[in-house]
N, C-alpha and C. Protein backbone atom coordinates (compact mmCIF):
# COMPACT_ATOMS: atom_id res chain seq x y z
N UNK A 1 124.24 76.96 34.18
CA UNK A 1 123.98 75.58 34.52
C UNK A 1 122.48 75.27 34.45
N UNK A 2 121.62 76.23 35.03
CA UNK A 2 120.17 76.36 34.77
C UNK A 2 119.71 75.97 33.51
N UNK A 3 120.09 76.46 32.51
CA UNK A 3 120.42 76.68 31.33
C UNK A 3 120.10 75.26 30.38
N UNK A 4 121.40 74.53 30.75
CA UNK A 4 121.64 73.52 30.60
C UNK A 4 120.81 72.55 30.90
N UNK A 5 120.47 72.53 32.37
CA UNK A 5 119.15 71.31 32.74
C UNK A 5 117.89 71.72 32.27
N UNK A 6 117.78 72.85 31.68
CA UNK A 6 115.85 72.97 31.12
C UNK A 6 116.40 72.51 29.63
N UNK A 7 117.42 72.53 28.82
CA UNK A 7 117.50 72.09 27.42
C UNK A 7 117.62 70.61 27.90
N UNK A 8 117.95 69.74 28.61
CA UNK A 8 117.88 68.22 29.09
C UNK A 8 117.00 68.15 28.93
N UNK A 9 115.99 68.94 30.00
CA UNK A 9 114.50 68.19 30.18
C UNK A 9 113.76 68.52 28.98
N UNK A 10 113.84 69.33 28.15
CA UNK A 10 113.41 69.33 27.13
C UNK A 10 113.26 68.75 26.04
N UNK A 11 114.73 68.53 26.02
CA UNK A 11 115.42 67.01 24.56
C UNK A 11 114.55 65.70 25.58
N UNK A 12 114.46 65.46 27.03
CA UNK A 12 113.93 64.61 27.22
C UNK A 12 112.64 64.30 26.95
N UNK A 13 111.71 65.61 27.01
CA UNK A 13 110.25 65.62 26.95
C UNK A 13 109.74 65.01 25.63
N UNK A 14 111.17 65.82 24.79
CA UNK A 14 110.53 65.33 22.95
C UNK A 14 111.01 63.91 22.77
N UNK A 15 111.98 63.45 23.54
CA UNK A 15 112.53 61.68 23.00
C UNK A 15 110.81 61.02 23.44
N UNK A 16 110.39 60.95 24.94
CA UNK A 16 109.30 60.82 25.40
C UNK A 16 108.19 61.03 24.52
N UNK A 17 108.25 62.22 24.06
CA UNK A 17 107.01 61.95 23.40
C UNK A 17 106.94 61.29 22.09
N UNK A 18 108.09 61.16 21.53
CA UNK A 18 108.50 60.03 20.20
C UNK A 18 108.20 58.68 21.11
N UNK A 19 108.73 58.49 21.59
CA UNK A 19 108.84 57.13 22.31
C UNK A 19 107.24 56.67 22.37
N UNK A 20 106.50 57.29 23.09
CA UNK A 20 105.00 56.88 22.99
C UNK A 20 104.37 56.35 22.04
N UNK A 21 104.61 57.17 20.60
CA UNK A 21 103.78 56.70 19.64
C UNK A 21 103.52 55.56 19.30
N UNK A 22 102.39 55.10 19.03
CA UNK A 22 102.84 53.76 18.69
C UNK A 22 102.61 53.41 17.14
N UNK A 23 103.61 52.83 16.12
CA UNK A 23 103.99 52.31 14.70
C UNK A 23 102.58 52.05 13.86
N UNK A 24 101.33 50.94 14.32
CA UNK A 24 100.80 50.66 13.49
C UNK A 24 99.60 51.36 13.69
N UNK A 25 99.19 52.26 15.01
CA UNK A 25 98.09 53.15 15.28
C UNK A 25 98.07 54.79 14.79
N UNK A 26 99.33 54.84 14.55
CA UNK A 26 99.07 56.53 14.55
C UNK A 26 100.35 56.67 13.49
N UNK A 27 101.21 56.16 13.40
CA UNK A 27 102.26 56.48 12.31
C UNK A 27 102.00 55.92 10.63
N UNK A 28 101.34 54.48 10.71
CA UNK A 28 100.88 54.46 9.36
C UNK A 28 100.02 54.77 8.91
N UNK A 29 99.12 55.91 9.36
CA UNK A 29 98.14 57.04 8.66
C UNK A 29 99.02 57.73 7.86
N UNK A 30 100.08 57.61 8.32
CA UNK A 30 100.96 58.85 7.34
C UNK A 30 102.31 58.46 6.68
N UNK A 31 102.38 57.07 6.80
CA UNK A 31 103.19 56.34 5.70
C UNK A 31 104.18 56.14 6.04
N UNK A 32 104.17 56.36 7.44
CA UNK A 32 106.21 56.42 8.68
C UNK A 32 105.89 55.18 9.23
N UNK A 33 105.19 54.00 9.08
CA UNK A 33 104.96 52.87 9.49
C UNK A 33 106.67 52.19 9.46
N UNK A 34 106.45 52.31 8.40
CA UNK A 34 108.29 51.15 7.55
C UNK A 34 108.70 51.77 6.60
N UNK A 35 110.06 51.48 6.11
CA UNK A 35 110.71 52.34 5.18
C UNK A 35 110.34 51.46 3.76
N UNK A 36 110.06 50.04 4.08
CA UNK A 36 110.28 49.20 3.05
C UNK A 36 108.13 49.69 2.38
N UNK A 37 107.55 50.10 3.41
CA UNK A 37 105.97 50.82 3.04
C UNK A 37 105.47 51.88 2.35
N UNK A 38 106.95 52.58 2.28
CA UNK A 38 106.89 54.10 1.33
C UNK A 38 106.58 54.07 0.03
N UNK A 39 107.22 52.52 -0.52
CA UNK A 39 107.09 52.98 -2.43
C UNK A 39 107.52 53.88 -2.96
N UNK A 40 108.60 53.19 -3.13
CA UNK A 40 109.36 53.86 -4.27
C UNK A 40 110.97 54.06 -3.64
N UNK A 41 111.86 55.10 -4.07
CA UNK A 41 112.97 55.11 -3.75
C UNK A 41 113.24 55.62 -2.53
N UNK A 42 113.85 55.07 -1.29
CA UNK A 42 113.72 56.72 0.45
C UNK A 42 114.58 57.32 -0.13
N UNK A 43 115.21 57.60 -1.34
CA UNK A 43 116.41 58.37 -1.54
C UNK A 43 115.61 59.85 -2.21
N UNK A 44 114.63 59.29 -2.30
CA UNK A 44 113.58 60.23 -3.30
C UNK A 44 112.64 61.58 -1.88
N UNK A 45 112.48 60.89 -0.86
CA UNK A 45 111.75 61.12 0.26
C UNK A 45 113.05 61.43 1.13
N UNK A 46 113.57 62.40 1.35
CA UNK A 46 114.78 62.39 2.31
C UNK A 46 113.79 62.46 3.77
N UNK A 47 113.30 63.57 3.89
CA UNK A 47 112.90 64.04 5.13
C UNK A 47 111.82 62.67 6.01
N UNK A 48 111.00 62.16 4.96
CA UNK A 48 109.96 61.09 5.49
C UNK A 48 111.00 60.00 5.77
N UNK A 49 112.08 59.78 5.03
CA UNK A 49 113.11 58.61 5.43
C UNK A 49 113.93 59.21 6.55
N UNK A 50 114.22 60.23 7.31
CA UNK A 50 114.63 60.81 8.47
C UNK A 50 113.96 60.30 9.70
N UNK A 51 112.74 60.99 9.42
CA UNK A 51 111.63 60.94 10.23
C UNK A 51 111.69 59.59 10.92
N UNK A 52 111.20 58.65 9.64
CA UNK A 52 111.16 57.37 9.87
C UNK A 52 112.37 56.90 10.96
N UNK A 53 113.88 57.09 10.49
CA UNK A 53 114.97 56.84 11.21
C UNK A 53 115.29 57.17 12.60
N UNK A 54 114.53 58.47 12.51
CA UNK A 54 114.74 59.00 14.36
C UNK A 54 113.81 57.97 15.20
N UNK A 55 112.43 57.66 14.60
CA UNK A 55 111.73 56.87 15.22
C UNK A 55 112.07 55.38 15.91
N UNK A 56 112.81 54.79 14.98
CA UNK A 56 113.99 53.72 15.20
C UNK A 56 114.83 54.01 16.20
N UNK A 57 115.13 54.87 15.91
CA UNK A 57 116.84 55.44 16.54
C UNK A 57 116.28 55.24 17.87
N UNK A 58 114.95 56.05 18.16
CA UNK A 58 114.08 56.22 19.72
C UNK A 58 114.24 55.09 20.17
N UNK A 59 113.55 53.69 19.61
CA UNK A 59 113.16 52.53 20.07
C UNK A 59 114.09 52.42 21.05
N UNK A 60 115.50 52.50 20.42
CA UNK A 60 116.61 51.34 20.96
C UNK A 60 116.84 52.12 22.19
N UNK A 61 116.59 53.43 22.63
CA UNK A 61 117.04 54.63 23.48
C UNK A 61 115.91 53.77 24.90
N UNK A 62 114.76 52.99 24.60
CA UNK A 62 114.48 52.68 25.45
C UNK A 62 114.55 52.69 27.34
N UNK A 63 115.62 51.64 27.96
CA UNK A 63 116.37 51.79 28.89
C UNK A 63 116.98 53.16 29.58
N UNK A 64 117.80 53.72 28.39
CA UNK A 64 118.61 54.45 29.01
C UNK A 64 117.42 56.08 29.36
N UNK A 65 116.04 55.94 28.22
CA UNK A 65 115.29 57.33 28.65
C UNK A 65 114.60 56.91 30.26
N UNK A 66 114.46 55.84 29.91
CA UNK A 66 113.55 55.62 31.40
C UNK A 66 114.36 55.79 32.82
N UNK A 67 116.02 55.42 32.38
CA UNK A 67 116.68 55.58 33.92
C UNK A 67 117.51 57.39 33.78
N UNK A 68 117.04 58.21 32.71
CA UNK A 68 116.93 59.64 32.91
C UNK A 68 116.11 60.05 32.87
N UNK A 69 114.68 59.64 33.07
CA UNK A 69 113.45 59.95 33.66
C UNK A 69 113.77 59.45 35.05
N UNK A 70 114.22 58.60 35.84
CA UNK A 70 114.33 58.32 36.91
C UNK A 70 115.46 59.92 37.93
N UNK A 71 116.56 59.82 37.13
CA UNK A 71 117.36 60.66 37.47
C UNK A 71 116.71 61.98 37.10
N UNK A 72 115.93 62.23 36.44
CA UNK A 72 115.41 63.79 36.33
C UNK A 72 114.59 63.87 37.57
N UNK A 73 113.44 62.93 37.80
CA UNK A 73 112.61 63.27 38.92
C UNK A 73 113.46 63.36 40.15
N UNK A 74 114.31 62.48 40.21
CA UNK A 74 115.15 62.42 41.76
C UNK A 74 115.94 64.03 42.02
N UNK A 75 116.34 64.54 40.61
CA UNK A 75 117.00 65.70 40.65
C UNK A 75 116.12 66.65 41.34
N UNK A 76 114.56 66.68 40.37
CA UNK A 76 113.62 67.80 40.67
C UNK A 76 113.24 67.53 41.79
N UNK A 77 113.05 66.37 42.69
CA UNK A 77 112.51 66.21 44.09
C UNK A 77 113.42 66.77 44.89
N UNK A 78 114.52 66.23 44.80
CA UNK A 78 115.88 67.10 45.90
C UNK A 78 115.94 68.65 45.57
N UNK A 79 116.17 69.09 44.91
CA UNK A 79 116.60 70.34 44.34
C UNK A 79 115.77 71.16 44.35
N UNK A 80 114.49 70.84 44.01
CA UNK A 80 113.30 72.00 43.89
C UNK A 80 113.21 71.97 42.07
């Protein structure tokens, strides 16, 4: 069960730290700004068109990371 809650907080730590970045400061140095910014085909770019997609995918995760950041701390305060 131990087990289990350090791979949570972990998948949580990395959504978190996707979540931070922000699009037009630090991602379009490297061309993950927009898919429509790449030039050329994303069918051509699999992995940079991934990339790009998880970043999206993060946005919408919004809400629900912040109220399992809520429930993680409440866990680690009770529990130890």
């Amino acid at each position: 069960m131990r087990l289990l809650w350090n791979i949570f907080k972990a998948g949580l730590l990395c959504i978190n730290a996707i979540m931070i970045l922000h699009r037009h400061r630090f991602l379009a140095k490297y061309g993950l700004d927009n898919l429509n910014n790449m030039g050329g085909d994303p069918s051509e770019k699999p992995l940079k068109t991934q990339v790009i997609g998880l970043y999206n995918a993060v946005q919408y995760l919004k809400v629900p990371v912040i109220a399992a950041n809520c429930v993680t701390v409440l866990f680690e305060m009770i529990l130890g």
